[in-house]
Protein backbone atom coordinates (compact mmCIF):
# COMPACT_ATOMS: atom_id res chain seq x y z
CA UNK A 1 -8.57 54.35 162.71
CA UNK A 2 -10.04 57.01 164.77
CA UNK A 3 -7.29 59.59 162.61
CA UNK A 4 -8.21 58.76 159.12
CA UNK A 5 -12.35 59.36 160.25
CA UNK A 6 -11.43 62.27 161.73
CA UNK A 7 -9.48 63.75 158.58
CA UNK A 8 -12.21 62.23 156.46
CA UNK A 9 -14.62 64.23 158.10
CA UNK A 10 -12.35 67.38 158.27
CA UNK A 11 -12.19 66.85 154.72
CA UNK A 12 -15.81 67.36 154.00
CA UNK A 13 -16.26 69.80 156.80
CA UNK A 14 -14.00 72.04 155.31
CA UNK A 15 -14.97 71.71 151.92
CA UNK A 16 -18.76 71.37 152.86
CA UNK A 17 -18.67 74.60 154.79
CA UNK A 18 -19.07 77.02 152.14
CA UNK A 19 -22.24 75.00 150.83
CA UNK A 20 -23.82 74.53 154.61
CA UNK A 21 -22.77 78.31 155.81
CA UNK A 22 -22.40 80.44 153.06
CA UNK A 23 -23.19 83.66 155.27
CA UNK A 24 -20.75 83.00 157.70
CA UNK A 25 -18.30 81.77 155.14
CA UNK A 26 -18.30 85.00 153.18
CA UNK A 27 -18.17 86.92 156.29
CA UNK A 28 -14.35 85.54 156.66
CA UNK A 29 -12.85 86.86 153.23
CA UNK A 30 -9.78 86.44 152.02
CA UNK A 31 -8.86 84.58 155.36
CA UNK A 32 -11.15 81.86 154.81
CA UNK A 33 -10.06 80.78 151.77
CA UNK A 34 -6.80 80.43 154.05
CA UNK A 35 -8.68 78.50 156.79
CA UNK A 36 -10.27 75.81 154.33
CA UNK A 37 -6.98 75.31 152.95
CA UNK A 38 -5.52 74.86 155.95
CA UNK A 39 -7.97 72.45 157.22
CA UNK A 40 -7.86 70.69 153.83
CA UNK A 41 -4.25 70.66 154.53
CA UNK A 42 -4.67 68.95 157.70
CA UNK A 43 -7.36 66.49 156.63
CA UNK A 44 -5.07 65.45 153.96
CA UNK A 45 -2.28 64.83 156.97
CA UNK A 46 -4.73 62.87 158.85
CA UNK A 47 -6.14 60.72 156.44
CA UNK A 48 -2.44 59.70 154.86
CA UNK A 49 -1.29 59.24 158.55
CA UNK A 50 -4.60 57.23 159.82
CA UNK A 51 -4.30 55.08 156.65
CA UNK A 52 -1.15 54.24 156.87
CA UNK A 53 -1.48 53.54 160.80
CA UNK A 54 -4.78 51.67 160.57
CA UNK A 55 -4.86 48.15 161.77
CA UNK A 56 -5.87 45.58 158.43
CA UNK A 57 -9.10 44.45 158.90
CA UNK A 58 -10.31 42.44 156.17
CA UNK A 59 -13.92 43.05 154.68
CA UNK A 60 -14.08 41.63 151.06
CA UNK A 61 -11.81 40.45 148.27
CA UNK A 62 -13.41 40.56 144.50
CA UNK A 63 -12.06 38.49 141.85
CA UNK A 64 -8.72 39.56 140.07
CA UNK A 65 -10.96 41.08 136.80
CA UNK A 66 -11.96 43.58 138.91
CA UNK A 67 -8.04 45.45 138.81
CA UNK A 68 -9.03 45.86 135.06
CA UNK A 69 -12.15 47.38 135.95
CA UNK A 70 -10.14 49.70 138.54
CA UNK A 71 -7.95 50.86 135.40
CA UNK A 72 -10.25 51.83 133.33
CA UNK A 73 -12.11 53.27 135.86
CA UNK A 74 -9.32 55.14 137.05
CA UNK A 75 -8.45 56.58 133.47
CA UNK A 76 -11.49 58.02 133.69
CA UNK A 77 -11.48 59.58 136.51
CA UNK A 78 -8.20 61.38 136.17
CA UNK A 79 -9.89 62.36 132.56
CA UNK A 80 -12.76 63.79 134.59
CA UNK A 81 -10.63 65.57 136.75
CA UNK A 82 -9.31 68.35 134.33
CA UNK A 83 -12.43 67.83 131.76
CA UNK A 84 -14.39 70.71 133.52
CA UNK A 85 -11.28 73.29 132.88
CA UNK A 86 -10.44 71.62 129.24
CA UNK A 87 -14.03 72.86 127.55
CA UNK A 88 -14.01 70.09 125.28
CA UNK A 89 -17.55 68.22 124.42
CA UNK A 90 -17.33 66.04 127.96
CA UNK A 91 -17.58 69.55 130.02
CA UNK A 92 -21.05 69.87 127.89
CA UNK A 93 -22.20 66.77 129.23
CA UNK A 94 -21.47 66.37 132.90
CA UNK A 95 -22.22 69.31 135.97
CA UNK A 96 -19.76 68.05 137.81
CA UNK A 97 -16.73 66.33 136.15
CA UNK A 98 -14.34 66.92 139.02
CA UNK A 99 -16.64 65.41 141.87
CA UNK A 100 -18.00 63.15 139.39
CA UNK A 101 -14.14 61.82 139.45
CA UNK A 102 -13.70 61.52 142.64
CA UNK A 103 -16.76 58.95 143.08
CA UNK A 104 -15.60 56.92 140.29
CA UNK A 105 -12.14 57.11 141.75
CA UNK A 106 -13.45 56.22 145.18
CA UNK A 107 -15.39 53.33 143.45
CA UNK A 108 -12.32 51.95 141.58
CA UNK A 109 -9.99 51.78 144.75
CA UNK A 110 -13.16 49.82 146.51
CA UNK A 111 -13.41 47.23 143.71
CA UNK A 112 -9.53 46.36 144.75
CA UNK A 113 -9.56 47.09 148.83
CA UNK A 114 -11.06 45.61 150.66
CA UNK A 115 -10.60 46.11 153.93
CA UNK A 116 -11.98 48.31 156.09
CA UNK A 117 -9.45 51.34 156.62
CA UNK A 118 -10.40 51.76 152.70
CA UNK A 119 -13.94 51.64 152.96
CA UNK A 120 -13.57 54.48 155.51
CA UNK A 121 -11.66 56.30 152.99
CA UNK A 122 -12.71 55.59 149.65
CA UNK A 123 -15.98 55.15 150.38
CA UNK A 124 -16.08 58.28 152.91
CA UNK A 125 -14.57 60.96 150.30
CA UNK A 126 -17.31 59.24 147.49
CA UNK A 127 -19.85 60.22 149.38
CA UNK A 128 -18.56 63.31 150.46
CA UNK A 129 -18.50 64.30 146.60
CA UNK A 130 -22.16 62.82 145.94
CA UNK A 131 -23.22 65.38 148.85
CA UNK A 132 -21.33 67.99 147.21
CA UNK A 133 -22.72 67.36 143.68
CA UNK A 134 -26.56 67.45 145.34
CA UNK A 135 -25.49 70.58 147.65
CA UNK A 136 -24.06 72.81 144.41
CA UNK A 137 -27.11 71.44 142.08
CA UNK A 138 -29.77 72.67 145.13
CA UNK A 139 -27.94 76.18 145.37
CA UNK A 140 -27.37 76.90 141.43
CA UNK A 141 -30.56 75.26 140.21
CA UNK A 142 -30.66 74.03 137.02
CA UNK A 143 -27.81 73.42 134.31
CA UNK A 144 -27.40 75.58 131.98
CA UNK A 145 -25.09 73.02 129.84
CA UNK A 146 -22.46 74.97 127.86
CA UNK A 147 -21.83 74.86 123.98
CA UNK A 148 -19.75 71.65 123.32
CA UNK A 149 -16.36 72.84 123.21
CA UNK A 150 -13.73 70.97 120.17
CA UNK A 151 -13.03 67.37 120.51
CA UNK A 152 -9.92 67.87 120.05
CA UNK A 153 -9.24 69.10 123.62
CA UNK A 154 -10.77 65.79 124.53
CA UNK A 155 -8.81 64.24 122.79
CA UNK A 156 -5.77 65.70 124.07
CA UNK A 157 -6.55 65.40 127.63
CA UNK A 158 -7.43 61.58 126.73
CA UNK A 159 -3.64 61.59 126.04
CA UNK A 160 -2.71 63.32 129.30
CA UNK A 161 -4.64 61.31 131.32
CA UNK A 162 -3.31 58.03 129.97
CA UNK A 163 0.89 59.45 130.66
CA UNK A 164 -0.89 60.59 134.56
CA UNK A 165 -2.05 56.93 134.88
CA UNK A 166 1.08 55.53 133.80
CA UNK A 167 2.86 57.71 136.30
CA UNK A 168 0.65 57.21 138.98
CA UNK A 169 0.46 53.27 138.52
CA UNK A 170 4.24 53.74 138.49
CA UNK A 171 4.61 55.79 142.11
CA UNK A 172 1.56 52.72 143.39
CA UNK A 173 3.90 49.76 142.15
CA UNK A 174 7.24 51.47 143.55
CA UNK A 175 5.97 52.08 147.01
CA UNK A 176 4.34 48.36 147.02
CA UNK A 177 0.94 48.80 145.81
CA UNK A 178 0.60 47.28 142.36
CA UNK A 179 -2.16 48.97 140.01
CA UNK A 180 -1.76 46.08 137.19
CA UNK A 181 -2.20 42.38 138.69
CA UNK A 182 0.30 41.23 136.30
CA UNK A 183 2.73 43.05 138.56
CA UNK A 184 1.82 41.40 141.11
């Protein structure tokens, strides 16, 4: 366990540090960008490897409804995730689409794990995106919300997002984590 906390944390070190130290961030350059990724790199490393090794302890289970709720949830959030870069008329309503996925990603993999390895990484990486949200709102103020871009670029990334999820549920079910409780 002690290998996914310490890539969770790495995780939000490295992507907190430009937030917490900005001075001594932009006194690295070009090679910091380089450092964070690295770091980012080896979070990722330590949190795949520290899940994977993590003895099962069990915390919770919530009734099988609640793998619906993760799927819509989860279309959402992989909406979110490119809605920021699309410019459609969801960038005009949210600051933070991206982080904003990541908690209701976080949330949606809690609803269906419940043990306690999750919880340390679900649950560790949603609040490491709430911090981020509150640290980037403190430093820029407030939002100036852009013009509401064509629904049709909504629209279209509603279509991507639903051929990611269907991917994605496919990779979970072939390496033994079902998305959809009718596969189980």
């Amino acid at each position: 366990m002690i290998w996914l906390v310490l890539g969770v944390l790495l995780w939000a070190a490295a992507h907190l540090f430009k937030r917490v130290a900005p001075t001594q961030r932009a006194a690295m350059g070009k090679a910091g960008k380089g450092v964070v990724a690295l770091l980012i790199l080896a979070s990722l490393g330590l949190m795949i490897f520290g899940f994977r090794a993590a003895e099962y302890v069990y915390l919770y289970d919530l009734p099988l409804w609640v793998w619906h709720v993760n799927n819509v949830l989860m279309l959402v959030g992989i909406f979110l995730l490119d809605a920021g870069r699309v410019k459609g008329v969801v960038a005009s309503k949210l600051r933070h689409p991206m982080l904003t996925a990541v908690v209701i990603w976080s949330v949606a993999h809690l609803l269906v794990n419940g043990d306690l390895a999750s919880l340390v990484l679900f649950g560790g990486l949603g609040l490491w995106a709430l911090l981020e949200m509150m640290l980037i709102s403190r430093a820029e103020g407030p939002w100036q919300r852009p013009e509401p871009g064509p629904i049709a670029k909504d629209i279209r990334l509603a279509v991507i997002a639903v051929v990611i999820f269907a991917v994605v549920a496919a990779i979970h079910h072939w390496i033994g984590y079902p998305v959809i409780a009718l596969l189980n």
